[in-house]
C-alpha atoms as a PDB file:
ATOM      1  CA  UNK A   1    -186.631  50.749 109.347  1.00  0.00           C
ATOM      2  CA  UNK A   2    -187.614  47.664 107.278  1.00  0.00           C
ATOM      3  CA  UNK A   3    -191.087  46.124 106.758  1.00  0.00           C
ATOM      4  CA  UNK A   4    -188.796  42.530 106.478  1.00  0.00           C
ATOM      5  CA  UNK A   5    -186.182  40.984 108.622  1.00  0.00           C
ATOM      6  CA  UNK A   6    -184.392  38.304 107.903  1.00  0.00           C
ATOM      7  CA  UNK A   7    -181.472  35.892 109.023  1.00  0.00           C
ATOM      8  CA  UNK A   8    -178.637  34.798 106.686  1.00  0.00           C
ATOM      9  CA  UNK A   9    -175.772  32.767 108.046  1.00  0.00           C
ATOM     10  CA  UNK A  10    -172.813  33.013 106.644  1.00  0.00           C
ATOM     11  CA  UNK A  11    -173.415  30.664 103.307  1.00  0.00           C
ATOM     12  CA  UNK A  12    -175.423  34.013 102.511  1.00  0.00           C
ATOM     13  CA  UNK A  13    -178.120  32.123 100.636  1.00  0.00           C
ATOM     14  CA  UNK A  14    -181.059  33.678 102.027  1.00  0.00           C
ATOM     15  CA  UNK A  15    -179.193  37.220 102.063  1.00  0.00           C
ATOM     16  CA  UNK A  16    -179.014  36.696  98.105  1.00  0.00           C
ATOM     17  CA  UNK A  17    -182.513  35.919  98.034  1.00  0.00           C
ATOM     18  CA  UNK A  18    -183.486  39.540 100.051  1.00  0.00           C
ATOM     19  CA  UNK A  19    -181.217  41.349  97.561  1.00  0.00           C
ATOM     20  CA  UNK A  20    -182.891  40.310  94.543  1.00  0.00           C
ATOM     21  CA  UNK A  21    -185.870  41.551  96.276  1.00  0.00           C
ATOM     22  CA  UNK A  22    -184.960  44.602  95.921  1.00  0.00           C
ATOM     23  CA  UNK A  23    -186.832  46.140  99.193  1.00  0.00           C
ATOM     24  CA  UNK A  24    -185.204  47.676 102.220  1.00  0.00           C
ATOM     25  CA  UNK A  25    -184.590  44.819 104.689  1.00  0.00           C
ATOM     26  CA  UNK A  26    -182.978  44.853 108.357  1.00  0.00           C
ATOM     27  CA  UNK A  27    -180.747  41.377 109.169  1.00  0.00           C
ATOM     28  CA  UNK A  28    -180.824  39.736 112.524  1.00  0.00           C
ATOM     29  CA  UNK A  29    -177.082  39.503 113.724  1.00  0.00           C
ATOM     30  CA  UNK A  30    -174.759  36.476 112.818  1.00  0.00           C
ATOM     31  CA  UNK A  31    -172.774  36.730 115.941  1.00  0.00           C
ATOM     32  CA  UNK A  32    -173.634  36.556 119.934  1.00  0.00           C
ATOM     33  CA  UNK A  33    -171.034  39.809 120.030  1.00  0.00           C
ATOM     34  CA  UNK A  34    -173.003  41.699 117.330  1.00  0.00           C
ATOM     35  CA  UNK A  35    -175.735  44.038 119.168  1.00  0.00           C
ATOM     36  CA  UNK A  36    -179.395  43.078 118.676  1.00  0.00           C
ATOM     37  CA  UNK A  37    -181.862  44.252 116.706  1.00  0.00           C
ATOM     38  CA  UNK A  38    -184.854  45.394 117.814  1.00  0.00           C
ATOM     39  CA  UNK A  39    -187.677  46.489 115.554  1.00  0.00           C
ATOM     40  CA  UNK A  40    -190.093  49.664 116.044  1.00  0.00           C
ATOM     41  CA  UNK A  41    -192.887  48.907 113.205  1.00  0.00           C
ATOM     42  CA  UNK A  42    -194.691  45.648 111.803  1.00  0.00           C
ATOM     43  CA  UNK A  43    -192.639  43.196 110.162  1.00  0.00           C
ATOM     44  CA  UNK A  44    -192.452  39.384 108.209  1.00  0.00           C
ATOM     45  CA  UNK A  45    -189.659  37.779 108.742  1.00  0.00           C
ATOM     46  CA  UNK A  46    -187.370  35.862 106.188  1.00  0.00           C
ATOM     47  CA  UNK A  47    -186.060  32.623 107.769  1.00  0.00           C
ATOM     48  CA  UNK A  48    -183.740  29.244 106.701  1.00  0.00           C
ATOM     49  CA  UNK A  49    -184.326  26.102 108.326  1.00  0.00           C
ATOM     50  CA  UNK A  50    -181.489  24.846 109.713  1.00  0.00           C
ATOM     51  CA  UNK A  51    -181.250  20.867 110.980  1.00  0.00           C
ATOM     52  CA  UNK A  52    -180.790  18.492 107.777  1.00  0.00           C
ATOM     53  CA  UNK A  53    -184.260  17.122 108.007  1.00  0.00           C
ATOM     54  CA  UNK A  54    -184.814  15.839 111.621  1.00  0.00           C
ATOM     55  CA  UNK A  55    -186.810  18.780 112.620  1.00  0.00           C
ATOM     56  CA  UNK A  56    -184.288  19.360 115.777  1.00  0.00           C
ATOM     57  CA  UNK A  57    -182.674  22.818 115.765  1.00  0.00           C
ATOM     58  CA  UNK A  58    -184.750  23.527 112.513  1.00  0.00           C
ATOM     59  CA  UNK A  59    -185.216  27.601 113.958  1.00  0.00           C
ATOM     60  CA  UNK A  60    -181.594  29.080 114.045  1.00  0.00           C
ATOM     61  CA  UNK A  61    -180.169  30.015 117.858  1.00  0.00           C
ATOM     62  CA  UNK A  62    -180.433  33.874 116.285  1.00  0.00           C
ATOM     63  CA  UNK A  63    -183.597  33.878 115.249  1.00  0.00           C
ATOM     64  CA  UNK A  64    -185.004  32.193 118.748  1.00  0.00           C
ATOM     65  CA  UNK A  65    -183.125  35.006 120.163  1.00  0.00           C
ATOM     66  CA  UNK A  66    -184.473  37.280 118.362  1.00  0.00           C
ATOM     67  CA  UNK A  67    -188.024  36.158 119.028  1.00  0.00           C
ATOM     68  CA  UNK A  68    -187.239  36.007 122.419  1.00  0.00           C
ATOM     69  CA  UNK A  69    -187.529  39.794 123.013  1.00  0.00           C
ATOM     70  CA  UNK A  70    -191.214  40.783 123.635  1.00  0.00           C
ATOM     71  CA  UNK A  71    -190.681  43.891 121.240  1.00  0.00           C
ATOM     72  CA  UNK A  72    -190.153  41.938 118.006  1.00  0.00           C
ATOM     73  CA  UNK A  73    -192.761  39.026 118.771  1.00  0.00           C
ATOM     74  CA  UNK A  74    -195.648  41.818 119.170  1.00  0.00           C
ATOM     75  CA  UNK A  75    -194.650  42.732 116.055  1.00  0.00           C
ATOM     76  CA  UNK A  76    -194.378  39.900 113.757  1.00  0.00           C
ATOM     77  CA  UNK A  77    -197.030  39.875 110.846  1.00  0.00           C
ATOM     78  CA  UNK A  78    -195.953  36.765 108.999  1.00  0.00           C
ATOM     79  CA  UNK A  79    -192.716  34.495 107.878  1.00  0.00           C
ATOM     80  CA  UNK A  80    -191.380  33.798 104.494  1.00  0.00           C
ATOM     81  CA  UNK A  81    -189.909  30.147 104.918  1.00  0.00           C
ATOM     82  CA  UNK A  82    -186.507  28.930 102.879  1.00  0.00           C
ATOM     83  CA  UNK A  83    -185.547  25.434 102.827  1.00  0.00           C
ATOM     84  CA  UNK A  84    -184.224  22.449 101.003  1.00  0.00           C
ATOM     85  CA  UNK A  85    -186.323  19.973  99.351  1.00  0.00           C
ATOM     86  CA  UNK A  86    -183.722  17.350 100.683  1.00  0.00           C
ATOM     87  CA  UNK A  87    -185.362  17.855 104.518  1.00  0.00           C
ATOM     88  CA  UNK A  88    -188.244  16.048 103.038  1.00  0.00           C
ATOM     89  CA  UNK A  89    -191.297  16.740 105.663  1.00  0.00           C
ATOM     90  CA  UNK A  90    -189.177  19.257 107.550  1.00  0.00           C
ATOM     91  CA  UNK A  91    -188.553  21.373 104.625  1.00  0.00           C
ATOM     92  CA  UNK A  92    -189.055  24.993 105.552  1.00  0.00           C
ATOM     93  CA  UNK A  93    -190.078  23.717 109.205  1.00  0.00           C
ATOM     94  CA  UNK A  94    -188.705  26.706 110.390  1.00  0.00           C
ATOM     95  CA  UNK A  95    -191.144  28.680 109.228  1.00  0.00           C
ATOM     96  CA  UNK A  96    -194.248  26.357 110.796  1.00  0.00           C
ATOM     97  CA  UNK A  97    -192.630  26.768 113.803  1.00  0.00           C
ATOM     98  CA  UNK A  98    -192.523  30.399 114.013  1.00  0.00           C
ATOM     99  CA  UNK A  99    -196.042  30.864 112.335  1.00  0.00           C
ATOM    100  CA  UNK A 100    -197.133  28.656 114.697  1.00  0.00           C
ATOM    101  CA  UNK A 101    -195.635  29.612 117.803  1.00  0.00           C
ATOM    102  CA  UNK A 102    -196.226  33.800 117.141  1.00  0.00           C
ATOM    103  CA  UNK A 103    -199.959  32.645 115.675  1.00  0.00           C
ATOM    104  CA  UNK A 104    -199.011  34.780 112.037  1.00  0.00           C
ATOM    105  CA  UNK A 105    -199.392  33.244 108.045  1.00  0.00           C
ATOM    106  CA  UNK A 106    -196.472  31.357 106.988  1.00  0.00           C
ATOM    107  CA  UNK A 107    -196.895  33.170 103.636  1.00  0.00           C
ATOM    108  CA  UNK A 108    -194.237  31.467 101.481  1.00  0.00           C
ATOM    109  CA  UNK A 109    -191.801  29.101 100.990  1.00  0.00           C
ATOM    110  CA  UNK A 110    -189.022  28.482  98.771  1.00  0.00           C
ATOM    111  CA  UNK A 111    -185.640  26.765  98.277  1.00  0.00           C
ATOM    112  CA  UNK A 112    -182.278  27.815  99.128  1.00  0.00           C
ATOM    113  CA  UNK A 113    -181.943  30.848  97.356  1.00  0.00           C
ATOM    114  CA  UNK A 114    -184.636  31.291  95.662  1.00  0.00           C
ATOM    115  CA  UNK A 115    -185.944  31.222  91.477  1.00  0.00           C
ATOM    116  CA  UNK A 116    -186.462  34.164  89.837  1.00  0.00           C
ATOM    117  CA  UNK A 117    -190.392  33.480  89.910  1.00  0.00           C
ATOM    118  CA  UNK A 118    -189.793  33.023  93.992  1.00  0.00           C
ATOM    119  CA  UNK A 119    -188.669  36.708  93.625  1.00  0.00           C
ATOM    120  CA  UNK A 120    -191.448  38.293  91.626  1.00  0.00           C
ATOM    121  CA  UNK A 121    -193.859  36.113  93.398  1.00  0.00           C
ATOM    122  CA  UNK A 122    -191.810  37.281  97.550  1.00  0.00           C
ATOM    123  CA  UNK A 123    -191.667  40.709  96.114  1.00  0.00           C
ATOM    124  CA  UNK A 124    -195.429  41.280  94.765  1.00  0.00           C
ATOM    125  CA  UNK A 125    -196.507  39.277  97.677  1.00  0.00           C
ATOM    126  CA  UNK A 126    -195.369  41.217 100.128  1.00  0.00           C
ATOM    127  CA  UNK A 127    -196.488  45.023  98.579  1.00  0.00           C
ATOM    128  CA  UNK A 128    -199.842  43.563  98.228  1.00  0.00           C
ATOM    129  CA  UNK A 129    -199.860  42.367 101.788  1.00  0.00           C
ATOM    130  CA  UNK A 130    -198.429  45.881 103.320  1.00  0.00           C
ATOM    131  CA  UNK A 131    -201.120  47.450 100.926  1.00  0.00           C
ATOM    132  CA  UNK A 132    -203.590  45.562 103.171  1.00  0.00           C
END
């Protein structure tokens, strides 16, 4: 198991972005069909914000869903926010909602897929907070 989880649709930006990471990483499901995941050990999760800007539907449906079972939420530690700068005051509102809602750090954001300093900074971010 994975100390991050994250959801990718099916653009794949934010699935990119884990990769470069280069740290083992568990992916909520794309599809309704697809079985759930449910996580056994402490976790931050990876998240886009969906919703062009209007803050409505800013958390994707899988996410929620994923949030929704009681065995994940006790476990969330913190969120790693992606975004676009285009959403203007709802960029990365995705991940103020969760950190808000599941009372954990939104530790970072970034945008779409990520800069190579977004990587280093992600990567070294997150061994120094699992250190902890």
């Amino acid at each position: 198991m994975a100390n991050l989880v994250y959801f990718s649709s099916v653009s794949g930006n934010t699935k990119r972005f884990v990769e470069k990471l280069e740290m083992p990483a568990e992916r909520i499901p794309l599809y309704p069909k697809d079985d759930p995941l449910v996580v056994d050990e402490e976790f931050v999760l990876l998240t886009p914000t969906y919703g062009g800007g209007n803050g409505r539907g800013a958390v994707p449906k899988q996410v929620i869903k994923f949030l929704n079972d009681e065995r994940n939420r006790e476990r969330i530690r913190g969120v790693i926010g992606a975004g676009n700068t285009n959403f203007g005051e709802a960029y990365c509102l995705a991940g103020d909602i969760i950190a808000r809602k599941c009372e954990v750090p939104h530790m970072y954001k970034f945008e779409l897929f990520g800069t190579p300093r977004d990587v280093m900074r992600v990567h070294d971010g997150l061994e120094e907070f699992w250190r902890h």
